[in-house]
C-alpha atoms as a PDB file:
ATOM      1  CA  UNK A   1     107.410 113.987 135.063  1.00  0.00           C
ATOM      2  CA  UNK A   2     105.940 113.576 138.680  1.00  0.00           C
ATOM      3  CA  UNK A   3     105.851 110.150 139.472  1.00  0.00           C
ATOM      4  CA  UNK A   4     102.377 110.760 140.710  1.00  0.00           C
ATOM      5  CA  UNK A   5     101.403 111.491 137.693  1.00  0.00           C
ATOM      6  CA  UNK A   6     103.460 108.513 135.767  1.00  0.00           C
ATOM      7  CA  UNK A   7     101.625 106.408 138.803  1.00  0.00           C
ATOM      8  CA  UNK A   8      98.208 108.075 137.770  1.00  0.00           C
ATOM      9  CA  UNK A   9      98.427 107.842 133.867  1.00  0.00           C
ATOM     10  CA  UNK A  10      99.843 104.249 133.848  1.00  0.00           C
ATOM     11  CA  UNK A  11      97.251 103.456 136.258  1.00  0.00           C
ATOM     12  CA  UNK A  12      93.988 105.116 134.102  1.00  0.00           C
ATOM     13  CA  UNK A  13      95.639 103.035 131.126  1.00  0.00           C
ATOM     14  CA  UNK A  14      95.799  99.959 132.355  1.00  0.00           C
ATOM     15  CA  UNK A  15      91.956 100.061 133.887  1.00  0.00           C
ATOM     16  CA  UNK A  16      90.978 101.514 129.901  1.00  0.00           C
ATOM     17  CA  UNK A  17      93.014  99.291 128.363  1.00  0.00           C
ATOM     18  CA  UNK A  18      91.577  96.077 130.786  1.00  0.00           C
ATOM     19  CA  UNK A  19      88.221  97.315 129.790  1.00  0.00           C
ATOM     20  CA  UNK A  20      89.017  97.662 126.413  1.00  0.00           C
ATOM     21  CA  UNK A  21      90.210  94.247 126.472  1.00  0.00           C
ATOM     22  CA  UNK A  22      86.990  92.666 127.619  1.00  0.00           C
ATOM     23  CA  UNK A  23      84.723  94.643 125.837  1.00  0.00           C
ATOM     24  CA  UNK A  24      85.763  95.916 122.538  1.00  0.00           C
ATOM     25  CA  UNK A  25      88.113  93.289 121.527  1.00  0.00           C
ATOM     26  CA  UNK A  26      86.733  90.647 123.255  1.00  0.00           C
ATOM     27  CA  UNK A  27      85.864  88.477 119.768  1.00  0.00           C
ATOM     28  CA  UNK A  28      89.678  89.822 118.556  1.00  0.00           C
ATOM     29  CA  UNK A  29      91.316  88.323 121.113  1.00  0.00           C
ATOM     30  CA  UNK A  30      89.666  85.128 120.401  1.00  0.00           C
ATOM     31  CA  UNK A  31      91.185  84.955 117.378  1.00  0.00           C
ATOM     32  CA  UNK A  32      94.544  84.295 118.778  1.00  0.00           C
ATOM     33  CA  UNK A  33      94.550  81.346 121.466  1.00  0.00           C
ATOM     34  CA  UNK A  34      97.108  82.991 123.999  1.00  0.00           C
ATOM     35  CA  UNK A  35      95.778  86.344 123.296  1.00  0.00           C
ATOM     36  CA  UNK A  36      93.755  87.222 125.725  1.00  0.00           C
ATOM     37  CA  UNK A  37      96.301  85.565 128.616  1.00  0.00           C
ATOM     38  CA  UNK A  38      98.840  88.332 127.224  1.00  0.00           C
ATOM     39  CA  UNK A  39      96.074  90.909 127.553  1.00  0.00           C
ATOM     40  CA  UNK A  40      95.296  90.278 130.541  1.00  0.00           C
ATOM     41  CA  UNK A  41      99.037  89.725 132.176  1.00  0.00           C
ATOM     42  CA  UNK A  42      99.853  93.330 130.382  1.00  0.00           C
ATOM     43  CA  UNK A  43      97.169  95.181 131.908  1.00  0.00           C
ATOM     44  CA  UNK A  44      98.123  92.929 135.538  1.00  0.00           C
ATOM     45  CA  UNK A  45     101.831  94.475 135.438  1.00  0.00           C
ATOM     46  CA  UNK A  46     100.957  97.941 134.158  1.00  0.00           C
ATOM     47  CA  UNK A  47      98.066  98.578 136.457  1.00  0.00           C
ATOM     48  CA  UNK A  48     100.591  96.611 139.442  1.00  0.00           C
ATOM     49  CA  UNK A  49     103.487  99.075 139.117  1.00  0.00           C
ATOM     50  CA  UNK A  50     101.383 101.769 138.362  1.00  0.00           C
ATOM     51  CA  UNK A  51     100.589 101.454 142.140  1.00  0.00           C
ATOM     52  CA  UNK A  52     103.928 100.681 143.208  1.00  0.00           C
ATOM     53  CA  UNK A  53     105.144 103.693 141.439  1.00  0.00           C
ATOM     54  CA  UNK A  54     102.314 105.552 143.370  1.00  0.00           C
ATOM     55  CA  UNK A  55     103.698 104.026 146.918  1.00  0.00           C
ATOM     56  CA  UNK A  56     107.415 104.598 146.520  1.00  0.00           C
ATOM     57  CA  UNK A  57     106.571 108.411 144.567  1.00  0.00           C
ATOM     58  CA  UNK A  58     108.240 110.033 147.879  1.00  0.00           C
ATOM     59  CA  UNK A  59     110.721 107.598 148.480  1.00  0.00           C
ATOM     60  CA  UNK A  60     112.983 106.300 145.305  1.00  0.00           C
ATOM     61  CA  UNK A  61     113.252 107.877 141.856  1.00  0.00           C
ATOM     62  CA  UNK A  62     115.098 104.716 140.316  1.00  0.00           C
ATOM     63  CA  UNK A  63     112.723 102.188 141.077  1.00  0.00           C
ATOM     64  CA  UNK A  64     110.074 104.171 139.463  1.00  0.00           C
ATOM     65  CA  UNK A  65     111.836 104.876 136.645  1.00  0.00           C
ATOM     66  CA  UNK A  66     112.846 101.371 135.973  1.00  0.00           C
ATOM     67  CA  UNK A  67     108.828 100.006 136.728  1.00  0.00           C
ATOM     68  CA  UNK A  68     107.360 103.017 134.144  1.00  0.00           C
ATOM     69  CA  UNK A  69     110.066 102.059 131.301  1.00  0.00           C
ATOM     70  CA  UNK A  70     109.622  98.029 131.955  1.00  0.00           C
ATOM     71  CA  UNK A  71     105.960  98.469 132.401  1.00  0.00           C
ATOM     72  CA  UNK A  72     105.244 100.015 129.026  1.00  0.00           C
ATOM     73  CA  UNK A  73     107.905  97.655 127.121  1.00  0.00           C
ATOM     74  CA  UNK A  74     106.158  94.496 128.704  1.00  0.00           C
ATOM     75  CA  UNK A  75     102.864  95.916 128.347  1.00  0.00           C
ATOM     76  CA  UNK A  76     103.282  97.247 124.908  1.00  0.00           C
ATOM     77  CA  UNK A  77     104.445  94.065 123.352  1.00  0.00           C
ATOM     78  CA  UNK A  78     101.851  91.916 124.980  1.00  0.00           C
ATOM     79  CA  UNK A  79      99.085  93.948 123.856  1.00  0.00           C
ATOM     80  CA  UNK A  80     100.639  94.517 120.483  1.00  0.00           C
ATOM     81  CA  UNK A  81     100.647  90.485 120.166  1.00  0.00           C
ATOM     82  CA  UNK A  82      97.224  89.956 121.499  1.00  0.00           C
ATOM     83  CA  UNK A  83      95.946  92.567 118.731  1.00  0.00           C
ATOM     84  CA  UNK A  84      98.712  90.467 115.681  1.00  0.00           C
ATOM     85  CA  UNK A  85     101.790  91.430 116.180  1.00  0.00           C
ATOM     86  CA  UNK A  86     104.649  89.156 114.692  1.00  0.00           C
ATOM     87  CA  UNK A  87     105.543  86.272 117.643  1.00  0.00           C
ATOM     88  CA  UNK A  88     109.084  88.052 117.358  1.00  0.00           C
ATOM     89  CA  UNK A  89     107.692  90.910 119.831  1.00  0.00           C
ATOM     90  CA  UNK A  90     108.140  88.044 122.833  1.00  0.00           C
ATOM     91  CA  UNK A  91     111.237  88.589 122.401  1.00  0.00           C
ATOM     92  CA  UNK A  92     111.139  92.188 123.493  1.00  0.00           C
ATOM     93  CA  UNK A  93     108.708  91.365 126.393  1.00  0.00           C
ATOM     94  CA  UNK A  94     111.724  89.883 128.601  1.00  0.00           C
ATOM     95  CA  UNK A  95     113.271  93.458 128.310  1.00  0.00           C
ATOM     96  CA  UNK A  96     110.375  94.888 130.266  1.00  0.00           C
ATOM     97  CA  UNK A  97     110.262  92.228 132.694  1.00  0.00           C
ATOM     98  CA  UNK A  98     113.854  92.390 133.328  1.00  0.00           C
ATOM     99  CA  UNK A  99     113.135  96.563 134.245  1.00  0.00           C
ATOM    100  CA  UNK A 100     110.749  95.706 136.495  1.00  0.00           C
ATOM    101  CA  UNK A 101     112.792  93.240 138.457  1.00  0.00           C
ATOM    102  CA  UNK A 102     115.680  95.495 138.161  1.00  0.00           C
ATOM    103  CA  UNK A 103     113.261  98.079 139.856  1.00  0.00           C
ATOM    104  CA  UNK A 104     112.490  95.623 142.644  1.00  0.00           C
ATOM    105  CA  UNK A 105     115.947  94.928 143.447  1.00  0.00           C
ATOM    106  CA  UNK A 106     117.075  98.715 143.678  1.00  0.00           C
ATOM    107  CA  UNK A 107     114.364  99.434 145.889  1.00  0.00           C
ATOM    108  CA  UNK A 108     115.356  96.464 148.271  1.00  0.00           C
ATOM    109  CA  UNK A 109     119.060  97.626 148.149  1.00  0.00           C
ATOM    110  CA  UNK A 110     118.104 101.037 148.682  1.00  0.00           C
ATOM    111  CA  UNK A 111     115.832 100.305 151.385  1.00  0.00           C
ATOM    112  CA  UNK A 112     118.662  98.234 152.750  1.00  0.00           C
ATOM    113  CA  UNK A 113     120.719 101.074 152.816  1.00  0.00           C
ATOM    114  CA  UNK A 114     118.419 103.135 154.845  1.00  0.00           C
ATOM    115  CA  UNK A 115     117.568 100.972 157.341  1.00  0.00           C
END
């Protein structure tokens, strides 16, 4: 897929899925005292790399690969825990995280390459 169009998608879900958050399941998410914390920090990294993806679309397939497959791990098990999800999905959630890092770091090296 275009990463224009990964950049574009992840970043219209993260806005409906913020919204979502705040509106819909706002008395859900109370439920759970961390809940809305992991809402919120999902929709923060997914709508973040969403527009890194979007600045580097030219540039760097392999960081954007590594932000749109850590983005939806991290942001999928977040939201799945703010909505009940077993505690056990946090341990999926560092998975995602360590993409996105991973994604950072190639696009430094490669950067470093070019320069």
């Amino acid at each position: 897929m275009n990463r224009l169009v990964t950049a574009g998608l992840l970043g219209a879900i993260a806005i409906a899925l913020g919204a979502f958050g705040a509106h819909a399941l706002k008395d859900r998410l109370a439920l759970i005292p961390e809940a809305s914390g992991w809402w919120q920090t999902a929709t923060f990294y997914l709508l973040t790399h969403a527009v890194a993806i979007g600045a580097i679309a030219a540039r760097s397939a392999w960081p954007a690969r590594l932000w749109t497959a850590g983005s939806v791990i991290f942001a999928v098990t977040l939201y799945a825990m703010a909505l009940g999800a077993p505690r056990w999905f946090g341990a999926i959630t560092p998975i995602g995280g360590s993409l996105l890092i991973a994604g950072w770091v190639v696009l430094a090296r490669t950067s470093r390459r070019e320069s």
